[in-house]
C-alpha atoms as a PDB file:
ATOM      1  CA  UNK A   1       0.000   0.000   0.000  1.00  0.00           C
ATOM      2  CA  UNK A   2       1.629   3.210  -0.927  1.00  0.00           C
ATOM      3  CA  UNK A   3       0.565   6.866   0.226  1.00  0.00           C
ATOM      4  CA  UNK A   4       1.256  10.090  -0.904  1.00  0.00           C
ATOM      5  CA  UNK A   5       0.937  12.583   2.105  1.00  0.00           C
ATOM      6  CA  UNK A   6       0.531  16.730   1.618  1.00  0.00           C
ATOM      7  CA  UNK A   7       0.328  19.156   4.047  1.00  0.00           C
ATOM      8  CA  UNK A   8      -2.118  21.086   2.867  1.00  0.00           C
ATOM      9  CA  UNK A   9      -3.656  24.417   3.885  1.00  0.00           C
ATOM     10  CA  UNK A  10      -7.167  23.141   2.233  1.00  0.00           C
ATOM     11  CA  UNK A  11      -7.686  20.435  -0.831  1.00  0.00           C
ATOM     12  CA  UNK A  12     -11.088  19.323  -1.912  1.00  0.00           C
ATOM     13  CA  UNK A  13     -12.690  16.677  -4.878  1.00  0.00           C
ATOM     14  CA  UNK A  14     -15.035  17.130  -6.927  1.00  0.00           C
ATOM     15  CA  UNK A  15     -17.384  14.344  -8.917  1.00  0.00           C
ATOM     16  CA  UNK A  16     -19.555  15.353 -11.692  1.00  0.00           C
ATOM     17  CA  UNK A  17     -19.216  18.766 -11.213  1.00  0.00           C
ATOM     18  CA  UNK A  18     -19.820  18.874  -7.257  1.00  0.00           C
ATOM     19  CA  UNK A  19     -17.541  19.047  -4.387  1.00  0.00           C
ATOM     20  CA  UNK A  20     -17.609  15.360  -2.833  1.00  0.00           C
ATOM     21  CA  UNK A  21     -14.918  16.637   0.053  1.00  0.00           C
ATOM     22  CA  UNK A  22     -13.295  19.451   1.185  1.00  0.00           C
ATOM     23  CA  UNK A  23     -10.619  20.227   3.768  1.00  0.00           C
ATOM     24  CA  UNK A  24      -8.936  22.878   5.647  1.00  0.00           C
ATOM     25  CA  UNK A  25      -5.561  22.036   7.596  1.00  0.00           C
ATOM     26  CA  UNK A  26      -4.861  18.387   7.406  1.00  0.00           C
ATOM     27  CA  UNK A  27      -3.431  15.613   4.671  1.00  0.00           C
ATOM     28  CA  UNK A  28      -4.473  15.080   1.523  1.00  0.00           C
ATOM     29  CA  UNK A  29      -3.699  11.357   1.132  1.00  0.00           C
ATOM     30  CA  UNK A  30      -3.710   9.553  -2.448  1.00  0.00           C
ATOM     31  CA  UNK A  31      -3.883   6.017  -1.559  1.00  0.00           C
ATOM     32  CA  UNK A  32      -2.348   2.871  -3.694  1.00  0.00           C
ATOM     33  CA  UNK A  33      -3.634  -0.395  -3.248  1.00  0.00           C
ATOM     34  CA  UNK A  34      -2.157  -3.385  -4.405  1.00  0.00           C
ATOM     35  CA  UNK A  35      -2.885  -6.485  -4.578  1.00  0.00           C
ATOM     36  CA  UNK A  36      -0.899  -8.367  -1.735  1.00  0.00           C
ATOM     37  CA  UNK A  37      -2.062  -5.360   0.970  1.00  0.00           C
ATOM     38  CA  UNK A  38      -3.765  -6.627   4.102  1.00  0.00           C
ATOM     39  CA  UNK A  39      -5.461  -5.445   6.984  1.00  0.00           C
ATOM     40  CA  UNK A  40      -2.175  -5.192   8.521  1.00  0.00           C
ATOM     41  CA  UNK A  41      -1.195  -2.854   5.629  1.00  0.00           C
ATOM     42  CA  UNK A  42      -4.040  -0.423   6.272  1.00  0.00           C
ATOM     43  CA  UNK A  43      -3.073  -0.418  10.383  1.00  0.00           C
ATOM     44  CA  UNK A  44       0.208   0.292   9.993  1.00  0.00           C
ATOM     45  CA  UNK A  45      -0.061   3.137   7.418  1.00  0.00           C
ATOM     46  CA  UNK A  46      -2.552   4.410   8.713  1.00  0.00           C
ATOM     47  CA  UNK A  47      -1.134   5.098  12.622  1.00  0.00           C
ATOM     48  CA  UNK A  48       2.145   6.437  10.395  1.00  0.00           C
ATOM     49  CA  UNK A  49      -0.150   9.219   8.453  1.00  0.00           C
ATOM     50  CA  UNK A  50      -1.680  10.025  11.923  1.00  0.00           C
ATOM     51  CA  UNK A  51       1.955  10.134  13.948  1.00  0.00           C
ATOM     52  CA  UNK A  52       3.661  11.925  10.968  1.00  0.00           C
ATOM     53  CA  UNK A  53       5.187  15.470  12.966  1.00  0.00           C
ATOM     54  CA  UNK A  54       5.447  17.739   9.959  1.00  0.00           C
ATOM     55  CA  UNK A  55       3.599  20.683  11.386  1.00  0.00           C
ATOM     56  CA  UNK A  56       5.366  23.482  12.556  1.00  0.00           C
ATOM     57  CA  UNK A  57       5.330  24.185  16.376  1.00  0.00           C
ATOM     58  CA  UNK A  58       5.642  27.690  18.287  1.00  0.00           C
ATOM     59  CA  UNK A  59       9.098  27.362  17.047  1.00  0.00           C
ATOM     60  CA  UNK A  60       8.339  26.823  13.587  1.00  0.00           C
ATOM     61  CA  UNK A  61       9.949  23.163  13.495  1.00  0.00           C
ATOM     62  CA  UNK A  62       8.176  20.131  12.040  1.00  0.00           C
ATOM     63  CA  UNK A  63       7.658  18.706  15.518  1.00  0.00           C
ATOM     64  CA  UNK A  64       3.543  18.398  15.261  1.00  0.00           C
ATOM     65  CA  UNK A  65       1.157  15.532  14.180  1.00  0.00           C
ATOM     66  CA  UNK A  66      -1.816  16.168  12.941  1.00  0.00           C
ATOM     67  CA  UNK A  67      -4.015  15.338  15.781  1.00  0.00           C
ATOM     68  CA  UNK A  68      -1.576  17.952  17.477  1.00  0.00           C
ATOM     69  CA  UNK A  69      -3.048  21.062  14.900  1.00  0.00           C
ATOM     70  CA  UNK A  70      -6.643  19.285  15.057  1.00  0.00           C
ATOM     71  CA  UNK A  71      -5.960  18.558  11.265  1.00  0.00           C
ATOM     72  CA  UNK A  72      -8.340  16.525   8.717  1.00  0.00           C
ATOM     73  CA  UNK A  73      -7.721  14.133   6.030  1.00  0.00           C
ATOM     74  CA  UNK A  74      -9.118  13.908   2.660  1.00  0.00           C
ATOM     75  CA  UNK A  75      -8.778  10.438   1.375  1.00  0.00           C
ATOM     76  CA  UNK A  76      -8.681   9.603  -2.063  1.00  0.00           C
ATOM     77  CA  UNK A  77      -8.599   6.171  -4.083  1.00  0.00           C
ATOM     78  CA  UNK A  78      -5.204   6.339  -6.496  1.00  0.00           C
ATOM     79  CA  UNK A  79      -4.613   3.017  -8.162  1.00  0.00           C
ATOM     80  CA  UNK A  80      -2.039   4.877 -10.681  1.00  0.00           C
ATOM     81  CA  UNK A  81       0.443   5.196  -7.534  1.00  0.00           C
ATOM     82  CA  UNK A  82       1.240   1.572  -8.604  1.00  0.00           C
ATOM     83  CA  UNK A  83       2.119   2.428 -12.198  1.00  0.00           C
ATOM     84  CA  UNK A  84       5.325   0.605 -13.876  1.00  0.00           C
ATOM     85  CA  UNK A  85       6.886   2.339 -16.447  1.00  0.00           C
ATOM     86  CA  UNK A  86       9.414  -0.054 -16.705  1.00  0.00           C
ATOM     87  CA  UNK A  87       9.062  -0.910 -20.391  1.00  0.00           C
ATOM     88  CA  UNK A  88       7.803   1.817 -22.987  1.00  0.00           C
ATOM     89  CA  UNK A  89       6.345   4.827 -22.345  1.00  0.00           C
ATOM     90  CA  UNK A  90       2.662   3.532 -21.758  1.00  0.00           C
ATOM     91  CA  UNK A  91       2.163   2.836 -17.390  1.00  0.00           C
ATOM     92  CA  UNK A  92       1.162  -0.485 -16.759  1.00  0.00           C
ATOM     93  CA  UNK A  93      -1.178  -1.226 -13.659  1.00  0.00           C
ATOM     94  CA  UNK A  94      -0.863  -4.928 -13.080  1.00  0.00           C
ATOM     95  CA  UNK A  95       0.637  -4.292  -9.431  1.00  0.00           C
ATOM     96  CA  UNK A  96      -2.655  -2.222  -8.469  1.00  0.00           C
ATOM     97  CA  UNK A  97      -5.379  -4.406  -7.118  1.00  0.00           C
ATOM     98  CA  UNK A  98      -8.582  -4.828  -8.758  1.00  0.00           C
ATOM     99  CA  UNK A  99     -11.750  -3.696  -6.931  1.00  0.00           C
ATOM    100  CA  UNK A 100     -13.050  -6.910  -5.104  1.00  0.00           C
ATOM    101  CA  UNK A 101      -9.555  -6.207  -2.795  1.00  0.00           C
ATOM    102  CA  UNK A 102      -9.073  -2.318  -3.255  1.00  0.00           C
ATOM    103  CA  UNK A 103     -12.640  -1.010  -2.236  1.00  0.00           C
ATOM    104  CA  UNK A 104     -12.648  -3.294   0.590  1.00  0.00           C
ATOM    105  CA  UNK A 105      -9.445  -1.860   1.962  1.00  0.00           C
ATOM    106  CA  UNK A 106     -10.058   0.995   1.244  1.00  0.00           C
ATOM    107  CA  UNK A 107     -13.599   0.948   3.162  1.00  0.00           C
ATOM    108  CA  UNK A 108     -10.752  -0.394   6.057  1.00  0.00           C
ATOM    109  CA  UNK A 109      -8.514   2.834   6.067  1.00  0.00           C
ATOM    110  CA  UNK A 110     -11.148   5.020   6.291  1.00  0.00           C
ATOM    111  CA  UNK A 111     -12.765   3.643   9.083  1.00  0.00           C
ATOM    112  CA  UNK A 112      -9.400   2.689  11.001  1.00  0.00           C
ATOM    113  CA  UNK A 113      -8.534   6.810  10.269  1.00  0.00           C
ATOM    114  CA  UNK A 114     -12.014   7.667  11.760  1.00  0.00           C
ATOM    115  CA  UNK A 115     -11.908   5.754  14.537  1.00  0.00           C
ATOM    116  CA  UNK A 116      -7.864   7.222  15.460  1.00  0.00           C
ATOM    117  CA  UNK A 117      -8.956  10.416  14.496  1.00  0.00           C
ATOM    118  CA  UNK A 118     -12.861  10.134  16.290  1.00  0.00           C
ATOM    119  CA  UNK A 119     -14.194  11.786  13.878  1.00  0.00           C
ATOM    120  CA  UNK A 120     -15.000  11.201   9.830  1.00  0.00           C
ATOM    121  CA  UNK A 121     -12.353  12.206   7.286  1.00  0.00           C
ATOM    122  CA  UNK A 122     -13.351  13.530   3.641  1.00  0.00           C
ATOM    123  CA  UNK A 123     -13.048  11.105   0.683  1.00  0.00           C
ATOM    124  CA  UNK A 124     -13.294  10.375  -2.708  1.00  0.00           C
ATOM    125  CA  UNK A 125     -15.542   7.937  -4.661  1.00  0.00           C
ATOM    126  CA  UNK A 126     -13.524   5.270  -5.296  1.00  0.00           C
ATOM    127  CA  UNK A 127     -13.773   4.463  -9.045  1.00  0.00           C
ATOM    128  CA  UNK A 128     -14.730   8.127  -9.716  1.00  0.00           C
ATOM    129  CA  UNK A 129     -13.733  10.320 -12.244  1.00  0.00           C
ATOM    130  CA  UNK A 130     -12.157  12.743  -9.825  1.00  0.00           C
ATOM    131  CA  UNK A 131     -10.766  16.617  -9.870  1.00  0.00           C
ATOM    132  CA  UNK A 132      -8.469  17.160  -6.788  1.00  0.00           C
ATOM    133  CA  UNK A 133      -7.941  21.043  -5.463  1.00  0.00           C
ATOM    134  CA  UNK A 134      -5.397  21.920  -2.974  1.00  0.00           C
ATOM    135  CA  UNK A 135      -3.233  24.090  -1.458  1.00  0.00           C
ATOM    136  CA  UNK A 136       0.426  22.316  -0.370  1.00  0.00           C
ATOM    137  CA  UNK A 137       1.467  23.887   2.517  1.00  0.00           C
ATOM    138  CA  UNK A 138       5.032  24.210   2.352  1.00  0.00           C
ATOM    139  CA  UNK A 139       5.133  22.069   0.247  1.00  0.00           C
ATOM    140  CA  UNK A 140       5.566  19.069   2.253  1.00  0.00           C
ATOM    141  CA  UNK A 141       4.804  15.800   0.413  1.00  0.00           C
ATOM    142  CA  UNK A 142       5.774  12.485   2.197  1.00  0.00           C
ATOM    143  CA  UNK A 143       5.800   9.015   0.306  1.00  0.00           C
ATOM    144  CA  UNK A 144       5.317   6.118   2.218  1.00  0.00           C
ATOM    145  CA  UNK A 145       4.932   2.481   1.291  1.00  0.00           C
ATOM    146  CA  UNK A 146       3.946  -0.282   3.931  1.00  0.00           C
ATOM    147  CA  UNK A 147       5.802  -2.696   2.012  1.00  0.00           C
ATOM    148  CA  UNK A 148       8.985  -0.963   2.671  1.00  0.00           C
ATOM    149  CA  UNK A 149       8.958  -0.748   6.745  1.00  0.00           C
ATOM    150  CA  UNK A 150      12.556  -1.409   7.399  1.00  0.00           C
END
């Protein structure tokens, strides 16, 4: 499972022309699912997107999680974060997991944010045709991949 994590003053989606989500301070994670992620996956990302300390303190450092600055998430589904481009020019997405095991652990992070956070995160349709908004705050942009914990 990989993540892309911004700091983000605000970020929002929008689906057919409506906003779906919206955020002030918080994350805006894009989330990559592949097909050999677990439950395990989604705990262990997740409680590292909650404990990441990249908001400034009185001093200005990157010392702060989010629950710290009462920050939000906005969670949306990104199965092109498993793109190879290994050969030619054109991605290829066999690494990404098909629907029957992304939605379903998807569904899983969302809930096991929630339930960290106590209280519900913004989101994406998963499957959507999405437009993403936001405003990086720093920029700060953070990749992390639960495959890769050592």
């Amino acid at each position: 499972m990989i993540a892309i994590i911004q700091r983000v003053s605000e970020a929002s989606v929008t689906i057919d022309g409506t906003i779906h989500g919206s955020i002030g301070n918080g994350f805006l994670v894009l989330l990559g699912v592949t097909h050999t992620d677990s439950t395990e996956d989604v705990e262990w990302l997740g409680k590292k997107i909650i404990g990441l300390r990249v908001f400034g303190d009185e001093e200005g450092k990157m010392n702060l999680d989010l629950t710290a600055v009462k920050g939000d998430i906005l969670l949306i589904s990104q199965f092109t974060l498993h793109a190879s481009t290994k050969k030619g020019n054109r991605p290829s997405f066999i690494e990404a997991a098909r629907p029957e095991v992304a939605v379903p652990l998807y569904e899983q992070m969302i809930g096991f944010l929630e339930k960290e956070l106590g209280k519900t995160i913004a989101c994406g349709k998963f499957g959507a045709d999405m437009k993403v908004s936001l405003l990086n705050d720093g920029p700060v942009t953070i990749i992390i991949d639960s495959k890769n914990r050592i």
